[in-house]
Protein backbone atom coordinates (compact mmCIF):
# COMPACT_ATOMS: atom_id res chain seq x y z
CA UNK A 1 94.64 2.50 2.97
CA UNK A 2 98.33 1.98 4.24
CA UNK A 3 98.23 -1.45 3.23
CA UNK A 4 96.62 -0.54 -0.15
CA UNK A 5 99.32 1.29 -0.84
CA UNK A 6 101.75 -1.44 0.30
CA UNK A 7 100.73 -3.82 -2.46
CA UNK A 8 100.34 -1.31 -5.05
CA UNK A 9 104.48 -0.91 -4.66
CA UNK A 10 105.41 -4.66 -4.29
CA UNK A 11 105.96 -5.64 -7.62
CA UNK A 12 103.68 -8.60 -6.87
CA UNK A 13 100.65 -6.64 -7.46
CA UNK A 14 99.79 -8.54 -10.46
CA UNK A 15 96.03 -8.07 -10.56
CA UNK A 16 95.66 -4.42 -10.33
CA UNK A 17 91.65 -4.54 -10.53
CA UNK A 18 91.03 -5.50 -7.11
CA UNK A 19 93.31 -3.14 -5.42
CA UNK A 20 91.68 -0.31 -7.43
CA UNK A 21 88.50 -1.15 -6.52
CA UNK A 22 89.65 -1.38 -2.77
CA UNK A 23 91.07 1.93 -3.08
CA UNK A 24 87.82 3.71 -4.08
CA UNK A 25 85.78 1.48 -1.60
CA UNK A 26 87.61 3.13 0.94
CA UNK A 27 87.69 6.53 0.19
CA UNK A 28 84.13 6.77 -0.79
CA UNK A 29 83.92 5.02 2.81
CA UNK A 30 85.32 7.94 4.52
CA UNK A 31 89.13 7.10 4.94
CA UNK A 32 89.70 9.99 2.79
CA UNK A 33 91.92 11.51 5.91
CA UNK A 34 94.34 8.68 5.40
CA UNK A 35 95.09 8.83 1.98
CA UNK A 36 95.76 12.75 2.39
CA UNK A 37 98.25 11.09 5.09
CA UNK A 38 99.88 8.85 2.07
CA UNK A 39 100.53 12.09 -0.78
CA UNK A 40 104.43 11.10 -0.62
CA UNK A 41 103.55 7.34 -1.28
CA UNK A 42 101.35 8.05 -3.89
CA UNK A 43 103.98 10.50 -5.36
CA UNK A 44 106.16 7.85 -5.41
CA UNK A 45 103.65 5.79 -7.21
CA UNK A 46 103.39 7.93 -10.23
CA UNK A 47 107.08 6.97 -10.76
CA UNK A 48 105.84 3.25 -11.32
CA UNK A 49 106.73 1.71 -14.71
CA UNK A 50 102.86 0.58 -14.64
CA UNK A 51 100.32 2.57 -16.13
CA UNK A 52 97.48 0.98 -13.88
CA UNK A 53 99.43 1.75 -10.63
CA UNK A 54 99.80 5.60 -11.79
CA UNK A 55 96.42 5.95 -12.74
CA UNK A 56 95.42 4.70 -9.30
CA UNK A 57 98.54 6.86 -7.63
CA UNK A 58 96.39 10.20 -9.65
CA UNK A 59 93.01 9.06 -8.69
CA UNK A 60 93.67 9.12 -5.20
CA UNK A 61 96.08 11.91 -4.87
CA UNK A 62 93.16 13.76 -6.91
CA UNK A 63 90.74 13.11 -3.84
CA UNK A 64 93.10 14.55 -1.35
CA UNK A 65 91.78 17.83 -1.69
CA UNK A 66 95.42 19.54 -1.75
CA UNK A 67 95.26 21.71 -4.86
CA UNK A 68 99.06 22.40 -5.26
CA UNK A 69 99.53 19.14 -6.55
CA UNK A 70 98.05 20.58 -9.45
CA UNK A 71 101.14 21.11 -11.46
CA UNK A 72 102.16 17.48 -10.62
CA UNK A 73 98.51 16.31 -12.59
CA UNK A 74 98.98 18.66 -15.34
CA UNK A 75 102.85 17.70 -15.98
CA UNK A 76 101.27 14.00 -16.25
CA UNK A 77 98.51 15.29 -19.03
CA UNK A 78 101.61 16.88 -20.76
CA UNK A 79 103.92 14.26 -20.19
CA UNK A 80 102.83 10.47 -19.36
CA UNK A 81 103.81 8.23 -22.22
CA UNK A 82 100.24 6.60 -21.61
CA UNK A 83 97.79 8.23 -22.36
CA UNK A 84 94.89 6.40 -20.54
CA UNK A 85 97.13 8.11 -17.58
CA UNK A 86 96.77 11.78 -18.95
CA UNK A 87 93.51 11.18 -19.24
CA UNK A 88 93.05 10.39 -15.68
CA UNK A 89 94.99 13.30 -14.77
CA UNK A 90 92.54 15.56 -16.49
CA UNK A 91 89.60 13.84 -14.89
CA UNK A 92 91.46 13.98 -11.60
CA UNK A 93 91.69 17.72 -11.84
CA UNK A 94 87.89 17.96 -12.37
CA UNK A 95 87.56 16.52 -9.52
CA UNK A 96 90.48 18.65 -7.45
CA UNK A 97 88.70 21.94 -8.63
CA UNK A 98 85.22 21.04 -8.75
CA UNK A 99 84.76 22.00 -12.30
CA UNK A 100 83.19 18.49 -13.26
CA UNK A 101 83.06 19.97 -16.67
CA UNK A 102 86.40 20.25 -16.45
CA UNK A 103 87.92 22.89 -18.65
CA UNK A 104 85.70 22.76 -21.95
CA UNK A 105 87.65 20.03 -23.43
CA UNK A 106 86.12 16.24 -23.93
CA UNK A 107 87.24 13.92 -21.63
CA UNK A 108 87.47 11.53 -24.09
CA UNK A 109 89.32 13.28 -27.24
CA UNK A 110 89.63 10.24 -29.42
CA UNK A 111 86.01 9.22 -29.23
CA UNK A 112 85.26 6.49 -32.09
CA UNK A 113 88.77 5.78 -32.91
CA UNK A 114 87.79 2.81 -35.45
CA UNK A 115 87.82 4.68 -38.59
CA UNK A 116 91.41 6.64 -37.83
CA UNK A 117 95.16 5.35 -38.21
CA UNK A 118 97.65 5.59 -35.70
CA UNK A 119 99.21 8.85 -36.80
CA UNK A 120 95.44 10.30 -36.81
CA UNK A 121 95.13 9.36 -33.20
CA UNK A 122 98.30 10.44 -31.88
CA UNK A 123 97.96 13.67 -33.23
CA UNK A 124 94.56 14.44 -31.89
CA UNK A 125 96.35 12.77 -28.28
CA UNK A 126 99.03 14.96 -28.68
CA UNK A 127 96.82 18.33 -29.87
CA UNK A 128 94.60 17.30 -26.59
CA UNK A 129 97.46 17.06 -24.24
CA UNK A 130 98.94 20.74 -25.39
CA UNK A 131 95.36 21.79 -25.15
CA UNK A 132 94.37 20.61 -21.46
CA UNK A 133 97.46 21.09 -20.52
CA UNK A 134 97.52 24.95 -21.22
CA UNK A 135 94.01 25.20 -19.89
CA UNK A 136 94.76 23.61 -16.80
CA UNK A 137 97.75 25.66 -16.28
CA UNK A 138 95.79 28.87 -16.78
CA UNK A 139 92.88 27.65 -14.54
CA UNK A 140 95.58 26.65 -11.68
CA UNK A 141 97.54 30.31 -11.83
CA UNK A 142 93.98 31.64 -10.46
CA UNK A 143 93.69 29.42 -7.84
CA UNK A 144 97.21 28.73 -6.53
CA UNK A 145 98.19 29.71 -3.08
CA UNK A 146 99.88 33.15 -2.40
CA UNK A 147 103.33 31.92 -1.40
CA UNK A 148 103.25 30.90 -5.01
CA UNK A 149 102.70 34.44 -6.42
CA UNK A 150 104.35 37.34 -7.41
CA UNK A 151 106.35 34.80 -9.65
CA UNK A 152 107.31 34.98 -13.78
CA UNK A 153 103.99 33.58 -14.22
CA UNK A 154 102.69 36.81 -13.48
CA UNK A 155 104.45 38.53 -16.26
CA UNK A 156 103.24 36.31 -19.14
CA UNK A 157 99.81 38.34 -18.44
């Protein structure tokens, strides 16, 4: 996994396929103790100007089991400028809080996108993000830890 993550940085990482596949192989292999080891890299990751990199940076850190990085996933779904990477995000918090259904919202919000402009789309992106984003939030207040309580949060009830 270390040296995974060591060509996803170097800027020679060119063909991102292979490395993502490698990733996965070796999670689903049972290395998933190492990439919990690797949440800083993979924070740094999500900085990368490359959408591929920070989709792989949000699948992983999804699998890591460590549900405060919550707000980091939903801040992507809100805020990436790609939005195959907010998508990710949403999927990767299906995963984080075992609601595989997510929170009632399709996973893929533009569905058949032949028929619609690009104004169409990026509205319905844009109404989707606000969407799963608040839902997420909302889902995450419920479940944070308790050093994270007792907070303003608590007053917007």
């Amino acid at each position: 996994v270390t040296d995974l993550l060591t060509q996803l940085e170097s800027s020679a990482a060119a063909d991102l396929i292979p490395l993502q596949k490698a990733v996965i192989e070796s999670v689903q292999k049972g290395q998933r103790k190492e990439l919990i080891g690797q949440t800083e890299r993979l924070l740094k990751l999500l900085k990368s100007p490359d959408p591929e990199v920070r989709q792989i940076a949000v699948w992983a850190l999804a699998r890591g089991n460590n549900t405060t990085l919550a707000p980091v996933l939903i801040q992507l779904i809100r805020n990436d400028p790609h939005f195959d990477v907010a998508r990710e995000a949403y999927s990767g918090l299906c995963v984080l809080s075992r609601k595989l259904d997510g929170v009632g919202l399709s996973k893929n919000p533009l569905g058949n996108t032949e028929e619609e402009n690009e104004s169409g789309l990026e509205t319905k992106a844009r109404q989707w993000r606000a969407e799963a984003a608040k839902r997420w939030e909302a889902w995450y207040l419920t479940v944070r830890p308790y050093h994270e309580r007792n907070d303003l949060q608590d007053l917007k009830k």
